[in-house]
C-alpha atoms as a PDB file:
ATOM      1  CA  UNK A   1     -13.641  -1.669   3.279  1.00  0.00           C
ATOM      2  CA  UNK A   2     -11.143  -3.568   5.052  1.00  0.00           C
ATOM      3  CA  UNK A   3      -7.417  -4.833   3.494  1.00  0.00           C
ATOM      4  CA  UNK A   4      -4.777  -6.632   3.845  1.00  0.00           C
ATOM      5  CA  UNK A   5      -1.122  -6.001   4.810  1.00  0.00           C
ATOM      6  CA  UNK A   6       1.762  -7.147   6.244  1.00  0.00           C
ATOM      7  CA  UNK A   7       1.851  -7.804   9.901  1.00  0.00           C
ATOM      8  CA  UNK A   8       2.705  -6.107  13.111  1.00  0.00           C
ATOM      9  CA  UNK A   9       3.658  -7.370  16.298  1.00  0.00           C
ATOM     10  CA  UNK A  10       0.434  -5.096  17.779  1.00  0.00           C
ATOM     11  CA  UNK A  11      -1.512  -7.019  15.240  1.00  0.00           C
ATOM     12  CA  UNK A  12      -0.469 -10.393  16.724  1.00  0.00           C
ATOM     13  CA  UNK A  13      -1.395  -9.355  19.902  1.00  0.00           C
ATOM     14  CA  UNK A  14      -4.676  -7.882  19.486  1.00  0.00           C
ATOM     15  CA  UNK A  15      -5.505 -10.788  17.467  1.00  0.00           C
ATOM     16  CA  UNK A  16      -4.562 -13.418  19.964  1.00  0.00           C
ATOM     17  CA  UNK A  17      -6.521 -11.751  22.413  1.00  0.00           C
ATOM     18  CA  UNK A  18      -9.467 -11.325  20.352  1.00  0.00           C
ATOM     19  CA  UNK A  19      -9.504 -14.498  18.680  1.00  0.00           C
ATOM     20  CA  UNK A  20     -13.214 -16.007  17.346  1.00  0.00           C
ATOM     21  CA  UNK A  21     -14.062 -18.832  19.934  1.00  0.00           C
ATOM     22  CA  UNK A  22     -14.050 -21.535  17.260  1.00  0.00           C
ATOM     23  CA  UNK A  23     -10.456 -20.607  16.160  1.00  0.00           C
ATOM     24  CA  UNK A  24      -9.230 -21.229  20.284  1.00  0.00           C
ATOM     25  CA  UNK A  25     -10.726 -24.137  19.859  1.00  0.00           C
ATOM     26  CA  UNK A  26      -9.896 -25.529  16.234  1.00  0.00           C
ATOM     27  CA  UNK A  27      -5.937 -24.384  17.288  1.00  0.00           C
ATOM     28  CA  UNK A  28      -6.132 -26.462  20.640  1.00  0.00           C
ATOM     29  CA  UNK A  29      -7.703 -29.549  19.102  1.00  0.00           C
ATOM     30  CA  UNK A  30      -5.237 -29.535  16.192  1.00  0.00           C
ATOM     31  CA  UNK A  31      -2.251 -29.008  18.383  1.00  0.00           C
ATOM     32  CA  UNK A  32      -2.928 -29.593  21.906  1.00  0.00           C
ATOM     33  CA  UNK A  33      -1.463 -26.040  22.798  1.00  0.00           C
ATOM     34  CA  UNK A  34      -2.830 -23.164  24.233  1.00  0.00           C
ATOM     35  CA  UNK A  35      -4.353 -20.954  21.525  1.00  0.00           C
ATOM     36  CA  UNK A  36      -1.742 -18.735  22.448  1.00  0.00           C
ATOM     37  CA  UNK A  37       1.001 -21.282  21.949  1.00  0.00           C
ATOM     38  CA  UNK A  38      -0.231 -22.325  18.718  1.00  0.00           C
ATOM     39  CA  UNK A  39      -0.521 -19.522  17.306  1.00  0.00           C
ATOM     40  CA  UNK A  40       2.705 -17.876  18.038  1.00  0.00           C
ATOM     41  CA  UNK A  41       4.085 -20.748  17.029  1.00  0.00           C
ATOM     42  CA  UNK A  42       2.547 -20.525  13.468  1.00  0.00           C
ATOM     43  CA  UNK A  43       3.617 -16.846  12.723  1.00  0.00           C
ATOM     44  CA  UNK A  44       6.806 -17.350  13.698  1.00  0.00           C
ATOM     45  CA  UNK A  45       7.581 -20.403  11.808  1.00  0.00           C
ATOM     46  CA  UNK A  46       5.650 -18.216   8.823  1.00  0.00           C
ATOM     47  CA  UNK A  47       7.363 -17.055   5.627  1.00  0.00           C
ATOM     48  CA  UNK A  48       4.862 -14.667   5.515  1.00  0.00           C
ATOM     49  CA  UNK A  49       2.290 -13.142   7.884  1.00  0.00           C
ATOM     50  CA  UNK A  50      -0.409 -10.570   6.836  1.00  0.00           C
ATOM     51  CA  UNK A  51      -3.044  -8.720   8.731  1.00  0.00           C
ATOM     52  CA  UNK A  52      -6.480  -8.649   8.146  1.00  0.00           C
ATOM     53  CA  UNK A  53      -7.687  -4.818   8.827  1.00  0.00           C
ATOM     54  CA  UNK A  54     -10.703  -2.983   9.223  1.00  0.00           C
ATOM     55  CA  UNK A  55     -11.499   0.025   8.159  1.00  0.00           C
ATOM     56  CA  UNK A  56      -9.958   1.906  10.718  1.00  0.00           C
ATOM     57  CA  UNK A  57      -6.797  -0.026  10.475  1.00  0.00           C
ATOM     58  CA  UNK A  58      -7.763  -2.858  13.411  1.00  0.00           C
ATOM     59  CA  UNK A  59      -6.658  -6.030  12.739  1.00  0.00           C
ATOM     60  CA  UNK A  60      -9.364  -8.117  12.509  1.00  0.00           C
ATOM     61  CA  UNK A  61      -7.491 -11.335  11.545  1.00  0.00           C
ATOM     62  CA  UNK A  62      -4.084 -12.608  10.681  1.00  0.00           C
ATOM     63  CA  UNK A  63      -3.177 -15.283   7.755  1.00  0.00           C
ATOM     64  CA  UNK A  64      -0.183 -16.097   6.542  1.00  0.00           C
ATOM     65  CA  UNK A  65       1.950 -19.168   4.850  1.00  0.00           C
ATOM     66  CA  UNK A  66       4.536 -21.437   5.742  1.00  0.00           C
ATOM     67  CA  UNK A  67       7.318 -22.105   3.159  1.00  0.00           C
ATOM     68  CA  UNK A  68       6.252 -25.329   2.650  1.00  0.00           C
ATOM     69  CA  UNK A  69       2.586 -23.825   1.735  1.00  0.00           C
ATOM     70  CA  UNK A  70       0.609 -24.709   4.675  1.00  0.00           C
ATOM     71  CA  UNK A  71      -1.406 -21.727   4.651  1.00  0.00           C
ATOM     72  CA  UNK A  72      -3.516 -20.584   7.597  1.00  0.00           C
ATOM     73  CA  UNK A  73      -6.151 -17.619   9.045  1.00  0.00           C
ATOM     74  CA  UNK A  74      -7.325 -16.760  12.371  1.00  0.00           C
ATOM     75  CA  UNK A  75      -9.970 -14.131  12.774  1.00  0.00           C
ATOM     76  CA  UNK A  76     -11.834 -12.346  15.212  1.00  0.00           C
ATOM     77  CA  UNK A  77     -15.462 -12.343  15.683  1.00  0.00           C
ATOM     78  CA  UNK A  78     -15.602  -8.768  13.928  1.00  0.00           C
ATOM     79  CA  UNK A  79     -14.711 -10.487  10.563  1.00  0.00           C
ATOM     80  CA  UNK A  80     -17.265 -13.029  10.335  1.00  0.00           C
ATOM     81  CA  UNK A  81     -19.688 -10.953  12.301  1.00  0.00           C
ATOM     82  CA  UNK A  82     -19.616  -7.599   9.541  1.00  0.00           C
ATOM     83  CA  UNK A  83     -20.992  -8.763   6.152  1.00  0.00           C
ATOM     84  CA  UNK A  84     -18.784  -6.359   4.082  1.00  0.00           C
ATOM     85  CA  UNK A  85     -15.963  -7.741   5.928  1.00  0.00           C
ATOM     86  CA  UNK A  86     -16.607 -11.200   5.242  1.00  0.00           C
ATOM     87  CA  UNK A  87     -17.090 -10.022   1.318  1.00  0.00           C
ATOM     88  CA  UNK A  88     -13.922  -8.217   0.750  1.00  0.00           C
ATOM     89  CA  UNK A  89     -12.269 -11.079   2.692  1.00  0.00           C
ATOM     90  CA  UNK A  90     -12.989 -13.328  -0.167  1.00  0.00           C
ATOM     91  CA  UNK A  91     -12.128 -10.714  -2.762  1.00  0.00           C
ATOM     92  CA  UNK A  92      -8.936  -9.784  -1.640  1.00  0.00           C
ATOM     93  CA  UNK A  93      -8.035 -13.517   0.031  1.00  0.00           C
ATOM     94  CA  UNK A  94      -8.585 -14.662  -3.322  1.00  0.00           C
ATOM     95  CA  UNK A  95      -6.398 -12.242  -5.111  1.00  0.00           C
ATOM     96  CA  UNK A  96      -3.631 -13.158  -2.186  1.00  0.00           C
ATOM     97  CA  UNK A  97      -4.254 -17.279  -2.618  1.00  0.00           C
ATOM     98  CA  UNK A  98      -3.779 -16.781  -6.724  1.00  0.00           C
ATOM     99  CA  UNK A  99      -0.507 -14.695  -6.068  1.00  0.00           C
ATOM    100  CA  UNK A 100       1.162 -17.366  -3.272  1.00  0.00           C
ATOM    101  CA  UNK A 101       0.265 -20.194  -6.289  1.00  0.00           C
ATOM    102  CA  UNK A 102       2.998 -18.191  -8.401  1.00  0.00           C
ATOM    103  CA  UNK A 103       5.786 -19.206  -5.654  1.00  0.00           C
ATOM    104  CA  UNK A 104       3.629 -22.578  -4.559  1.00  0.00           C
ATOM    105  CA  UNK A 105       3.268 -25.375  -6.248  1.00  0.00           C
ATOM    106  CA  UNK A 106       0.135 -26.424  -3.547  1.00  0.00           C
ATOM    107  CA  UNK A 107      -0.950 -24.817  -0.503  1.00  0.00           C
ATOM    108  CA  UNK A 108      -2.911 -26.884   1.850  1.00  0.00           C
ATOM    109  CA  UNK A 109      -4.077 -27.104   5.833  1.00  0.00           C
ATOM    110  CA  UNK A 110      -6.852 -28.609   7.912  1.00  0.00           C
ATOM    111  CA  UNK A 111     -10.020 -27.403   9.270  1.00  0.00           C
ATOM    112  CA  UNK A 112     -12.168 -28.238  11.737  1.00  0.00           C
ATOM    113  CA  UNK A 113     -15.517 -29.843  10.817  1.00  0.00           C
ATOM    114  CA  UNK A 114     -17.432 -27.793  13.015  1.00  0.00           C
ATOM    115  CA  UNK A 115     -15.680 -25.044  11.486  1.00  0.00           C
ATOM    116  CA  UNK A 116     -18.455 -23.658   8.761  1.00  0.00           C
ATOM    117  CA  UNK A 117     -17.508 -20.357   8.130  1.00  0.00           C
ATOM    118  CA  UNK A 118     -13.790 -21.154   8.093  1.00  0.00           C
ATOM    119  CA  UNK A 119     -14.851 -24.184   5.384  1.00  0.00           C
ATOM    120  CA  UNK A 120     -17.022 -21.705   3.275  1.00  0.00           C
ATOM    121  CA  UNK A 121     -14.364 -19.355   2.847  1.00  0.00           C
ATOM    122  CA  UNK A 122     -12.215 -21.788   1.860  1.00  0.00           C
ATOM    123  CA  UNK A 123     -14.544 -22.929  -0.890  1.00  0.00           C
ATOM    124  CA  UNK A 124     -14.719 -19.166  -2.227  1.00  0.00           C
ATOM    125  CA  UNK A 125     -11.229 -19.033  -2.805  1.00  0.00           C
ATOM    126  CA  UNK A 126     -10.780 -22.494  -4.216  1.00  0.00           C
ATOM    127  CA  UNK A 127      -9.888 -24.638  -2.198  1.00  0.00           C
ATOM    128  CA  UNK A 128     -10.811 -28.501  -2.446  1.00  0.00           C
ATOM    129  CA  UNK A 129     -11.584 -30.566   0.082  1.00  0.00           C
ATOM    130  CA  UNK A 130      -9.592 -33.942  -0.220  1.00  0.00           C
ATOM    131  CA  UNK A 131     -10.597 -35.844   2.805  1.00  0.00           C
ATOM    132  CA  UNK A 132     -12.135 -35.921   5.745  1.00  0.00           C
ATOM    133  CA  UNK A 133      -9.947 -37.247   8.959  1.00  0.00           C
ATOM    134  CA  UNK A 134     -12.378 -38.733  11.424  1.00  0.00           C
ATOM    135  CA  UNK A 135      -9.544 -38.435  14.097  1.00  0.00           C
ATOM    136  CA  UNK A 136      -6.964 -36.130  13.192  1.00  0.00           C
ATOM    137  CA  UNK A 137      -4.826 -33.760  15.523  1.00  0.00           C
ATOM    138  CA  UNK A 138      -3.600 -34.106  19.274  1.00  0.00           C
ATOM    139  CA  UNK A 139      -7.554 -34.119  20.056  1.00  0.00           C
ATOM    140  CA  UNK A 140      -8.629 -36.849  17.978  1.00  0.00           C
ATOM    141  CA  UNK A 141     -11.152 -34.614  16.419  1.00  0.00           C
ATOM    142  CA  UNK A 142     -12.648 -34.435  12.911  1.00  0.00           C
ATOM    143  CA  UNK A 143     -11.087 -32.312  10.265  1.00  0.00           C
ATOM    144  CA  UNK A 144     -10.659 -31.960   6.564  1.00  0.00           C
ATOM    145  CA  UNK A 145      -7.837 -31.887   4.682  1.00  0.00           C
ATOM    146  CA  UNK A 146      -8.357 -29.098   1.677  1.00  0.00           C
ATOM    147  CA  UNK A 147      -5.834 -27.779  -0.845  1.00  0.00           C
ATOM    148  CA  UNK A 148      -5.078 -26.050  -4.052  1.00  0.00           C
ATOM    149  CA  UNK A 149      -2.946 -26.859  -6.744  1.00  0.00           C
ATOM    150  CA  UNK A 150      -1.079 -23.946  -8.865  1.00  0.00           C
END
């Protein structure tokens, strides 16, 4: 099954240019950047990146925190697409979320309301969902605000 580990530039890249279509467009309507942009913004402003791999050792998605604990994934369509994927996802994001709440007092992000298998994960590892932002981001789009407390 897949794992996680720390991140490569190679993974960045792949990932970038294999991102899920809803994540290019969650990233633009959040920031107004290219997805791109955004996202090399975001993991290298990071504390800590960490690739999501396949079996094979393809990254498959990238996550990481900021050190203020705004956490954040982006995926390709391979790990939402392969059930066993999406399973140890949860397993091992889970482990990883419980381990950053031993350095973070809360980590916490938005989603995109059209974003449903970005908002189910985030119920499977815990996260609460605080409030929904009718017009939030550069877009004026909806999004929810979700967190979890140590």
């Amino acid at each position: 099954m897949g794992y996680l580990r720390k991140s490569k530039l190679k993974d960045f890249k792949f990932v970038v240019k294999n991102m899920r279509k809803m994540d290019r467009l969650e990233s633009y309507y959040q920031t107004d950047m290219t997805p791109e942009d955004a996202l090399s913004y975001t993991f290298l402003g990071s504390k800590t990146n960490m690739t999501i791999a396949s079996d094979d050792d393809q990254p498959i998605g990238l996550c990481g925190v900021f050190k203020d604990g705004c956490i954040w994934c982006i995926a390709t369509d391979e790990l939402f697409d392969n059930k066993k994927y999406r399973i140890q996802l949860i397993r091992q994001g889970r482990d990883w979320v419980d381990n950053l709440l031993e350095s973070y007092k809360i980590l916490y992000n938005y989603v995109y309301a059209e974003n449903t298998s970005a908002i189910k994960w985030l119920k499977a590892l815990g996260f609460t969902f605080v409030k929904l932002h009718k017009s939030y981001g550069q877009q004026k789009k909806p999004f929810y605000e979700f967190l979890r407390i140590a």
